[in-house]
PDB file of N, CA and C in Angstrom:
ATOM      1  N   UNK A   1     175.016 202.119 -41.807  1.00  0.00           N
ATOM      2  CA  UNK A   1     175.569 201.621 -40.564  1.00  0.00           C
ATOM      3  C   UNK A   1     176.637 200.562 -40.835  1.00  0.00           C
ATOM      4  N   UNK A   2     176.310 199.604 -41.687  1.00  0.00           N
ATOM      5  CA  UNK A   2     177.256 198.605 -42.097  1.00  0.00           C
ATOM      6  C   UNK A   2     178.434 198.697 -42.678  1.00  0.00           C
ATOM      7  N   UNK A   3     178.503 200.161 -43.622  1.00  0.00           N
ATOM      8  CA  UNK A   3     179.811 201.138 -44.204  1.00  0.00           C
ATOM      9  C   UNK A   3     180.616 201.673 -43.040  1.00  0.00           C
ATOM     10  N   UNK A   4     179.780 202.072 -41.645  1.00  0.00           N
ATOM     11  CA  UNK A   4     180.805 202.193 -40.490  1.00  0.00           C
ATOM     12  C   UNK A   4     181.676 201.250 -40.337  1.00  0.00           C
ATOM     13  N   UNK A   5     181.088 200.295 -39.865  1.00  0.00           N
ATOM     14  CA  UNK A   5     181.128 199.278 -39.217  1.00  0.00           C
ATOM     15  C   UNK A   5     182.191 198.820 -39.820  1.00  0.00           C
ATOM     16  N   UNK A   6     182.565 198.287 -41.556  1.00  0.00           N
ATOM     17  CA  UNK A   6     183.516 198.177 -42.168  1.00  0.00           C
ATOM     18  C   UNK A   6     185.152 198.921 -41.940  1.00  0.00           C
ATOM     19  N   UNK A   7     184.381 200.137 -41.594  1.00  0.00           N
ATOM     20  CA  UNK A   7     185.477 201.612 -41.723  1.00  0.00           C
ATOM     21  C   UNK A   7     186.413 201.639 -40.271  1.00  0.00           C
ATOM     22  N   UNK A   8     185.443 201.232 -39.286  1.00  0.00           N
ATOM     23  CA  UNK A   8     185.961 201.066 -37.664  1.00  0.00           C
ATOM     24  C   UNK A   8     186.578 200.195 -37.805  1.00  0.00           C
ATOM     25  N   UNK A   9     186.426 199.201 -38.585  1.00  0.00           N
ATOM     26  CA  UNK A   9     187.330 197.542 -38.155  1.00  0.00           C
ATOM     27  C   UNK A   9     188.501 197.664 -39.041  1.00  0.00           C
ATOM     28  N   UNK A  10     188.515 198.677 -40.176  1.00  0.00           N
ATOM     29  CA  UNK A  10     189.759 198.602 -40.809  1.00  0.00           C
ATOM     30  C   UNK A  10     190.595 199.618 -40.152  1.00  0.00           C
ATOM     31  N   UNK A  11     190.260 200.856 -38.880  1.00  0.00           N
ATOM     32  CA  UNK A  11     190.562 201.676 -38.314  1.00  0.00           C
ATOM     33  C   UNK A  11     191.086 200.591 -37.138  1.00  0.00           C
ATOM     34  N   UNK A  12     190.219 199.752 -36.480  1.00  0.00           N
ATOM     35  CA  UNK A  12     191.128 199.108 -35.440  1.00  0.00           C
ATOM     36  C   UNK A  12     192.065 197.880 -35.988  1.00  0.00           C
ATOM     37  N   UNK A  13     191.831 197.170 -37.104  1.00  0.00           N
ATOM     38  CA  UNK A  13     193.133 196.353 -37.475  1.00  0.00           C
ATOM     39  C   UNK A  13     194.760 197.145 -37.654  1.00  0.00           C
ATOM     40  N   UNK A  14     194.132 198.624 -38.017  1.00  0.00           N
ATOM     41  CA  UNK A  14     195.377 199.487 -38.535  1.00  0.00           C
ATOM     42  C   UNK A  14     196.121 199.518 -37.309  1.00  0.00           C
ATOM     43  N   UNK A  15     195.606 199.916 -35.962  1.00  0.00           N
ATOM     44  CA  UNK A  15     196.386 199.831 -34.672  1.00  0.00           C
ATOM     45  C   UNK A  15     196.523 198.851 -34.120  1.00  0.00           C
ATOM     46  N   UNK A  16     196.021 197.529 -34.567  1.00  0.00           N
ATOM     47  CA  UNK A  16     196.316 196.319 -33.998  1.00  0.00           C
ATOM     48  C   UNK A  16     197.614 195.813 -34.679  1.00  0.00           C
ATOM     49  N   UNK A  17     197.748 196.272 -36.060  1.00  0.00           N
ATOM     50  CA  UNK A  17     199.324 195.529 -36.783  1.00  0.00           C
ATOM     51  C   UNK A  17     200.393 196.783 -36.347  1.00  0.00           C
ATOM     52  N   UNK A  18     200.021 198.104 -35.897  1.00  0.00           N
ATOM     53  CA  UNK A  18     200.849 199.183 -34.916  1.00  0.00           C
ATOM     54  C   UNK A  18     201.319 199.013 -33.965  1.00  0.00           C
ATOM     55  N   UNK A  19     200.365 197.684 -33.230  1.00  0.00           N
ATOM     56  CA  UNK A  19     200.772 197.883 -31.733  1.00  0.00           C
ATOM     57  C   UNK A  19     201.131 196.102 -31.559  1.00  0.00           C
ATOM     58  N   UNK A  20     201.208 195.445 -32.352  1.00  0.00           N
ATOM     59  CA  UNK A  20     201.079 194.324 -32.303  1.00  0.00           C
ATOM     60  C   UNK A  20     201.991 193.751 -31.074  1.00  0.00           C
ATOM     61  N   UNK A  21     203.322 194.283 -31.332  1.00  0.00           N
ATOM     62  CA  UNK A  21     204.212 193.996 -29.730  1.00  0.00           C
ATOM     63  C   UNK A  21     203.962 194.114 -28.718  1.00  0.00           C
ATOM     64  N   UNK A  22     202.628 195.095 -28.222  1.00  0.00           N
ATOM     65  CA  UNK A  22     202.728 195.391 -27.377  1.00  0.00           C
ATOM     66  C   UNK A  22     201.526 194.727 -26.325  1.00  0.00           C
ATOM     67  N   UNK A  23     201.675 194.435 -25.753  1.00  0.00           N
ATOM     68  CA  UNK A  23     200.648 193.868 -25.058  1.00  0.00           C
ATOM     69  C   UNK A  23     198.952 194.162 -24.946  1.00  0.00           C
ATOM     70  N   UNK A  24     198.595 193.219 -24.492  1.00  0.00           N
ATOM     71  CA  UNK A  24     197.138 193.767 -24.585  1.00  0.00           C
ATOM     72  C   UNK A  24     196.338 194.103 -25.650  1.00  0.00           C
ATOM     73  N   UNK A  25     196.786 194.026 -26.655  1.00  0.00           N
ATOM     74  CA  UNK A  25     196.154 194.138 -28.894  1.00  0.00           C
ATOM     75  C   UNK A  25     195.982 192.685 -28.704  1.00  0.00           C
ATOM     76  N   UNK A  26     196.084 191.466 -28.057  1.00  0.00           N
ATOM     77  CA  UNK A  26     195.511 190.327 -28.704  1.00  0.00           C
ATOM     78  C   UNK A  26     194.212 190.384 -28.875  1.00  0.00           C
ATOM     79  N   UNK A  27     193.327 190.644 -27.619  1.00  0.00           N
ATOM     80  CA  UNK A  27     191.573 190.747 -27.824  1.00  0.00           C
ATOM     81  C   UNK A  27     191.195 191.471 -29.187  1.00  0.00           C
ATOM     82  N   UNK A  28     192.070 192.684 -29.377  1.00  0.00           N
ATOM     83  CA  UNK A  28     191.562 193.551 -30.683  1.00  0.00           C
ATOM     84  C   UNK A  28     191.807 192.994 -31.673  1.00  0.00           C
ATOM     85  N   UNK A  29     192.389 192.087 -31.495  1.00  0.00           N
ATOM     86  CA  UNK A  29     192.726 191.277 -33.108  1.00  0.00           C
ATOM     87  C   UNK A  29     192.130 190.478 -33.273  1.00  0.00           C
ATOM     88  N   UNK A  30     191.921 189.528 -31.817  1.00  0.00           N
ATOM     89  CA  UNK A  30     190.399 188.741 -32.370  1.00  0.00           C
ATOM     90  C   UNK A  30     188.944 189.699 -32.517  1.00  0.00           C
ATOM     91  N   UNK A  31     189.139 190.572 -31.696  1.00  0.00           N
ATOM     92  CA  UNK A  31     187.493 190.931 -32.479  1.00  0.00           C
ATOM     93  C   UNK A  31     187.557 191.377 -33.614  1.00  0.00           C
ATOM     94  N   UNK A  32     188.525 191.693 -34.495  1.00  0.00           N
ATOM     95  CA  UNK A  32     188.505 192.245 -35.790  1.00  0.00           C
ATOM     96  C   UNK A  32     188.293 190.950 -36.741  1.00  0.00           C
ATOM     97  N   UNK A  33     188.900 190.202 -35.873  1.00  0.00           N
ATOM     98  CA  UNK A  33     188.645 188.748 -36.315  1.00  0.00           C
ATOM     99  C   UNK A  33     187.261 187.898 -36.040  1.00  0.00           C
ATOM    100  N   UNK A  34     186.409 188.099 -35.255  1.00  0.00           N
ATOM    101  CA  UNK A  34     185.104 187.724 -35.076  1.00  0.00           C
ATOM    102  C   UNK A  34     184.307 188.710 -36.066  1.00  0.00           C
ATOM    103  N   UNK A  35     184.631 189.928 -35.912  1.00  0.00           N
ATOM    104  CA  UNK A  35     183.592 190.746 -36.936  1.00  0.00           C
ATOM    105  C   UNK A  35     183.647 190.068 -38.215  1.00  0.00           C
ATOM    106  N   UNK A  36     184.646 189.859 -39.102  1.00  0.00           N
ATOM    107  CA  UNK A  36     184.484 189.032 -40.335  1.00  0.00           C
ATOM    108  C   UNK A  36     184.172 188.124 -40.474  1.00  0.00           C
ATOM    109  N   UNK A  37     184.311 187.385 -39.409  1.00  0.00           N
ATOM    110  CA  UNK A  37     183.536 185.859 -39.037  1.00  0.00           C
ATOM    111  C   UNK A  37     182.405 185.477 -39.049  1.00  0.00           C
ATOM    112  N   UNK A  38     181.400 187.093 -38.617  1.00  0.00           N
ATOM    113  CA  UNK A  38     180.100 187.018 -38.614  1.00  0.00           C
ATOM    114  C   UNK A  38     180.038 187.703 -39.754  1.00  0.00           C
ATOM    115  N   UNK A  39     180.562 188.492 -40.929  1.00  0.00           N
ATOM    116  CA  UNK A  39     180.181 188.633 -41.563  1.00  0.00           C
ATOM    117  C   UNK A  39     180.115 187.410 -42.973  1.00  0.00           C
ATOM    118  N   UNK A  40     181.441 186.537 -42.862  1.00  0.00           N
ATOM    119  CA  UNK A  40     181.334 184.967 -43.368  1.00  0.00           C
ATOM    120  C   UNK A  40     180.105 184.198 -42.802  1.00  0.00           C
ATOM    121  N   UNK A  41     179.922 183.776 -41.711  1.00  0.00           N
ATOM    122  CA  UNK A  41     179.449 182.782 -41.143  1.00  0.00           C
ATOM    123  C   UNK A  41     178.126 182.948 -40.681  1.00  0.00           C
ATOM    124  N   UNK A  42     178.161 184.503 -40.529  1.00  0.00           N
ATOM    125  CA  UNK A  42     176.593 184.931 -40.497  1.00  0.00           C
ATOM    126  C   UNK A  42     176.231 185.130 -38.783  1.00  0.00           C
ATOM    127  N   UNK A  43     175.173 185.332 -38.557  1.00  0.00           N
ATOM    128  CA  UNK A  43     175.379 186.050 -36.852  1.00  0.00           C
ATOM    129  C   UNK A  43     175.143 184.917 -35.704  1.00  0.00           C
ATOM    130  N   UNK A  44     174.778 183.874 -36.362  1.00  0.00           N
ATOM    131  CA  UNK A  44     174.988 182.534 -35.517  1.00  0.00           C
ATOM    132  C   UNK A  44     175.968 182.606 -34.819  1.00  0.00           C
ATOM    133  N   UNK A  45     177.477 182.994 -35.185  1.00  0.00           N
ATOM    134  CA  UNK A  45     178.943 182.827 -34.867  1.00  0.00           C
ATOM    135  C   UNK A  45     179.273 182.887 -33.925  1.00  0.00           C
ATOM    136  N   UNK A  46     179.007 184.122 -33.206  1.00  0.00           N
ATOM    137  CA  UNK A  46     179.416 184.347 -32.039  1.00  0.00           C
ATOM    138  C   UNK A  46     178.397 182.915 -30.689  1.00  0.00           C
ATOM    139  N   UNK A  47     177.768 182.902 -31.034  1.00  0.00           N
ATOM    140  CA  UNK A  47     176.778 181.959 -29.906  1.00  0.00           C
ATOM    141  C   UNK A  47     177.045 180.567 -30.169  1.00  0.00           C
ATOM    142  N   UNK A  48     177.300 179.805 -31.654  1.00  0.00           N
ATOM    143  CA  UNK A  48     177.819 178.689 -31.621  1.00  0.00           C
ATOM    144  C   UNK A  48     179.413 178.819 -31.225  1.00  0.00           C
ATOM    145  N   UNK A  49     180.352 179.696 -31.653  1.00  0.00           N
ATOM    146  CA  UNK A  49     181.792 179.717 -31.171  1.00  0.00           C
ATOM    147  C   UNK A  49     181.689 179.682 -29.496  1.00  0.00           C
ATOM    148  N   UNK A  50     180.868 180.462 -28.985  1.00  0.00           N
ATOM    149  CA  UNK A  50     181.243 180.796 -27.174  1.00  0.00           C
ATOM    150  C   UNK A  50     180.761 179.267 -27.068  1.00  0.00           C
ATOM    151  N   UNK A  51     179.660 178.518 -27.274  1.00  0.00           N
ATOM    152  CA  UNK A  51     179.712 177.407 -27.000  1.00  0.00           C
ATOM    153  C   UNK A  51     180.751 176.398 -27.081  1.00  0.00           C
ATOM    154  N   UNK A  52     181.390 176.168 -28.130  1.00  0.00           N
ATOM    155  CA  UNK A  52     182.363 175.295 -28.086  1.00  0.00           C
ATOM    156  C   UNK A  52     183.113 176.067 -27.210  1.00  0.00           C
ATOM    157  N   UNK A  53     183.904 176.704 -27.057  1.00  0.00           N
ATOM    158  CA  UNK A  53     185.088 177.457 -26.036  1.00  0.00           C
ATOM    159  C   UNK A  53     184.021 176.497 -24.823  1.00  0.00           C
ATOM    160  N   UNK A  54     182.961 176.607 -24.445  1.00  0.00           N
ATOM    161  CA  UNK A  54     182.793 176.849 -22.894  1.00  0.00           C
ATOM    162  C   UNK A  54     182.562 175.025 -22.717  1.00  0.00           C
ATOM    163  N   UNK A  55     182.332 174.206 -23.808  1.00  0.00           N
ATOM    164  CA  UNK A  55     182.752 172.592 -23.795  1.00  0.00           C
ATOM    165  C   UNK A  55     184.325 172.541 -23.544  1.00  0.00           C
ATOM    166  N   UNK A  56     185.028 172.716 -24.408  1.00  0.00           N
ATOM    167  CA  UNK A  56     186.099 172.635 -24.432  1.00  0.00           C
ATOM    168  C   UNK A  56     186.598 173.076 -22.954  1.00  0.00           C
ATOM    169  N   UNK A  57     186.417 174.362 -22.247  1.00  0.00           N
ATOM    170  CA  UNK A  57     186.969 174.676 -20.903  1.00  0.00           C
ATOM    171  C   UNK A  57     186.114 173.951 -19.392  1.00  0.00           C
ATOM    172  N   UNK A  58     185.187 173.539 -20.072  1.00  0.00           N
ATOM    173  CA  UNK A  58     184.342 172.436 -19.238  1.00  0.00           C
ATOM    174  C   UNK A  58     185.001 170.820 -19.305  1.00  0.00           C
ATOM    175  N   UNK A  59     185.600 170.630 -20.061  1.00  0.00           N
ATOM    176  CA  UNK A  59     186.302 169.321 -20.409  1.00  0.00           C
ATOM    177  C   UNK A  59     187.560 168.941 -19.598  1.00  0.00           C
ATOM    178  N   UNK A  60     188.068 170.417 -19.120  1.00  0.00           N
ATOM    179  CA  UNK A  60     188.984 170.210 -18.609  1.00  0.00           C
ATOM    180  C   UNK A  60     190.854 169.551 -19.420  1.00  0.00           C
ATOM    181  N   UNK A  61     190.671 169.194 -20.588  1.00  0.00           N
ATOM    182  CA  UNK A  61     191.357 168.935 -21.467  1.00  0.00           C
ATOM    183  C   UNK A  61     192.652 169.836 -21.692  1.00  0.00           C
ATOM    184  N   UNK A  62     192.263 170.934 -21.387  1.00  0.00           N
ATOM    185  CA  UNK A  62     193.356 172.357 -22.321  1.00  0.00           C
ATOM    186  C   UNK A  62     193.851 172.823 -20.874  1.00  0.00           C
ATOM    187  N   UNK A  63     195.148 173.091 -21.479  1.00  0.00           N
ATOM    188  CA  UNK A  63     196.071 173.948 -20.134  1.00  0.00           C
ATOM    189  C   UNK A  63     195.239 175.280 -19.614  1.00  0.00           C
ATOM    190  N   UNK A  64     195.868 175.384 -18.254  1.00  0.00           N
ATOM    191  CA  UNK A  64     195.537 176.890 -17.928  1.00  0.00           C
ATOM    192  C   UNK A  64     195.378 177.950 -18.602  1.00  0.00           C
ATOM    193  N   UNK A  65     196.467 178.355 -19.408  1.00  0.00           N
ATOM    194  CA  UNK A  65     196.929 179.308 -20.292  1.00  0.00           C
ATOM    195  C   UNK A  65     195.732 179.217 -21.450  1.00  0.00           C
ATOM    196  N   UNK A  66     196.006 178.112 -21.635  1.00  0.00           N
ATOM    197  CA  UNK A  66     194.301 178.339 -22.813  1.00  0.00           C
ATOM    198  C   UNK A  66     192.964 178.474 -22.122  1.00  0.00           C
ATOM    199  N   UNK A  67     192.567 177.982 -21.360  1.00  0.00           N
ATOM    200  CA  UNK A  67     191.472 178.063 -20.354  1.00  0.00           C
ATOM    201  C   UNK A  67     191.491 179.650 -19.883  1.00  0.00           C
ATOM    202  N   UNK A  68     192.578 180.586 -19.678  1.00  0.00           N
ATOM    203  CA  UNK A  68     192.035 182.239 -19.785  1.00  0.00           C
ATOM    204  C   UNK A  68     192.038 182.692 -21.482  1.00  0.00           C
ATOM    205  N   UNK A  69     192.714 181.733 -21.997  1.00  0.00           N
ATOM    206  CA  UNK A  69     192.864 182.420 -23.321  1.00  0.00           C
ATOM    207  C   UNK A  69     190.917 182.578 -24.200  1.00  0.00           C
ATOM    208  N   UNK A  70     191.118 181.633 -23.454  1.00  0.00           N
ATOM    209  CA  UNK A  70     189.145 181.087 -24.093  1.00  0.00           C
ATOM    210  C   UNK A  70     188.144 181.610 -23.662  1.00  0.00           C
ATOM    211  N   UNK A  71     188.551 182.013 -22.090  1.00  0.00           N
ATOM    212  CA  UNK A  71     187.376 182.811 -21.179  1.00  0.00           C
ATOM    213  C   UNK A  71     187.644 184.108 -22.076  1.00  0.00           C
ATOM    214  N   UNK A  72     188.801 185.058 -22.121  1.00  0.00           N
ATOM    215  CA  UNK A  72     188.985 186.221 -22.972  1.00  0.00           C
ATOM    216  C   UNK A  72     188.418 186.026 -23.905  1.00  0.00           C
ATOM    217  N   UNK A  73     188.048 185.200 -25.110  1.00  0.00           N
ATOM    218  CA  UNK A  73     187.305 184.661 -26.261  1.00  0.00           C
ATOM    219  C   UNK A  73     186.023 185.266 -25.870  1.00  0.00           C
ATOM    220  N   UNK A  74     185.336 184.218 -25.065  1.00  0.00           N
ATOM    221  CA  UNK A  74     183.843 183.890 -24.233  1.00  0.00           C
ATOM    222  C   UNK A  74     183.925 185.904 -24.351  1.00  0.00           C
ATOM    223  N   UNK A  75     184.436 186.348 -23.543  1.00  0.00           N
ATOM    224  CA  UNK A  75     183.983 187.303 -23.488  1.00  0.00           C
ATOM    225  C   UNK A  75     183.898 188.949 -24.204  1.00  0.00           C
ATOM    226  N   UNK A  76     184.575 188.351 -25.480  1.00  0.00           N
ATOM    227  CA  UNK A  76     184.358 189.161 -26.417  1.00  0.00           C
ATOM    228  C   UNK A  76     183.185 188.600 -27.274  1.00  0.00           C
ATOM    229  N   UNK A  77     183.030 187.579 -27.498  1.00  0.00           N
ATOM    230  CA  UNK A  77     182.115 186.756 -27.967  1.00  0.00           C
ATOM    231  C   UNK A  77     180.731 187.352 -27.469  1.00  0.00           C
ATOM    232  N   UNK A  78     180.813 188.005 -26.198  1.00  0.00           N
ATOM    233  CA  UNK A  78     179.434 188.220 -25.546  1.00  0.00           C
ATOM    234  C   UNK A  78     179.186 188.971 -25.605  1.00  0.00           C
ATOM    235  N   UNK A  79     179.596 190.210 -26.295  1.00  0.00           N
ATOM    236  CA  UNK A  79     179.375 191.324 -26.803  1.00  0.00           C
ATOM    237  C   UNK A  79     178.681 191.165 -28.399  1.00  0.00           C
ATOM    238  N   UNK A  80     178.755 190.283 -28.760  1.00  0.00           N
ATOM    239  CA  UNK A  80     177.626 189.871 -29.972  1.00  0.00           C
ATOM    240  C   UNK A  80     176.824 189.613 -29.962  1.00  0.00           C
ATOM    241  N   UNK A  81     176.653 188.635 -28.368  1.00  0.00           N
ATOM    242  CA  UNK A  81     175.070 188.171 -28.007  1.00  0.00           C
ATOM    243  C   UNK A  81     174.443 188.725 -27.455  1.00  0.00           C
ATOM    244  N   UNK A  82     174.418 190.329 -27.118  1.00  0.00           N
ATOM    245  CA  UNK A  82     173.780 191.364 -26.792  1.00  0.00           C
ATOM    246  C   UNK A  82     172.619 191.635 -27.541  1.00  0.00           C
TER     247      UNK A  82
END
């Protein structure tokens, strides 16, 4: 399962540096980017990362633009904590 899993994420980075101009590939690039994250950081990642995002957008501190940029985060993020 874990040899998939490898094989899919090097299958979606391949269309994420394809499509990179084009709109809408940012989420796919971070989750290609969270998958290695949890495979560094271990499966904690996703549940300590959505936390900070949801301090940080609770703080009120960060522009608009980052405040959806972070909810988009949050919610790829929550597909780990499934």
């Amino acid at each position: 399962m874990l040899g998939y899993l490898f094989f899919f994420l090097d299958q979606v980075q391949k269309l994420v540096d394809q499509n990179s101009a084009n709109t809408g590939w940012e989420m796919a690039d971070y989750y290609c980017k969270v998958v290695e994250r949890v495979q560094t950081r271990g499966d904690e990642y996703p549940e300590k990362e959505s936390q900070r995002l949801s301090r940080m957008i609770e703080s009120g501190a960060v522009s608009t633009d980052k405040v959806r940029d972070m909810i988009k985060r949050r919610n790829v993020l929550a597909v780990w904590r499934q």
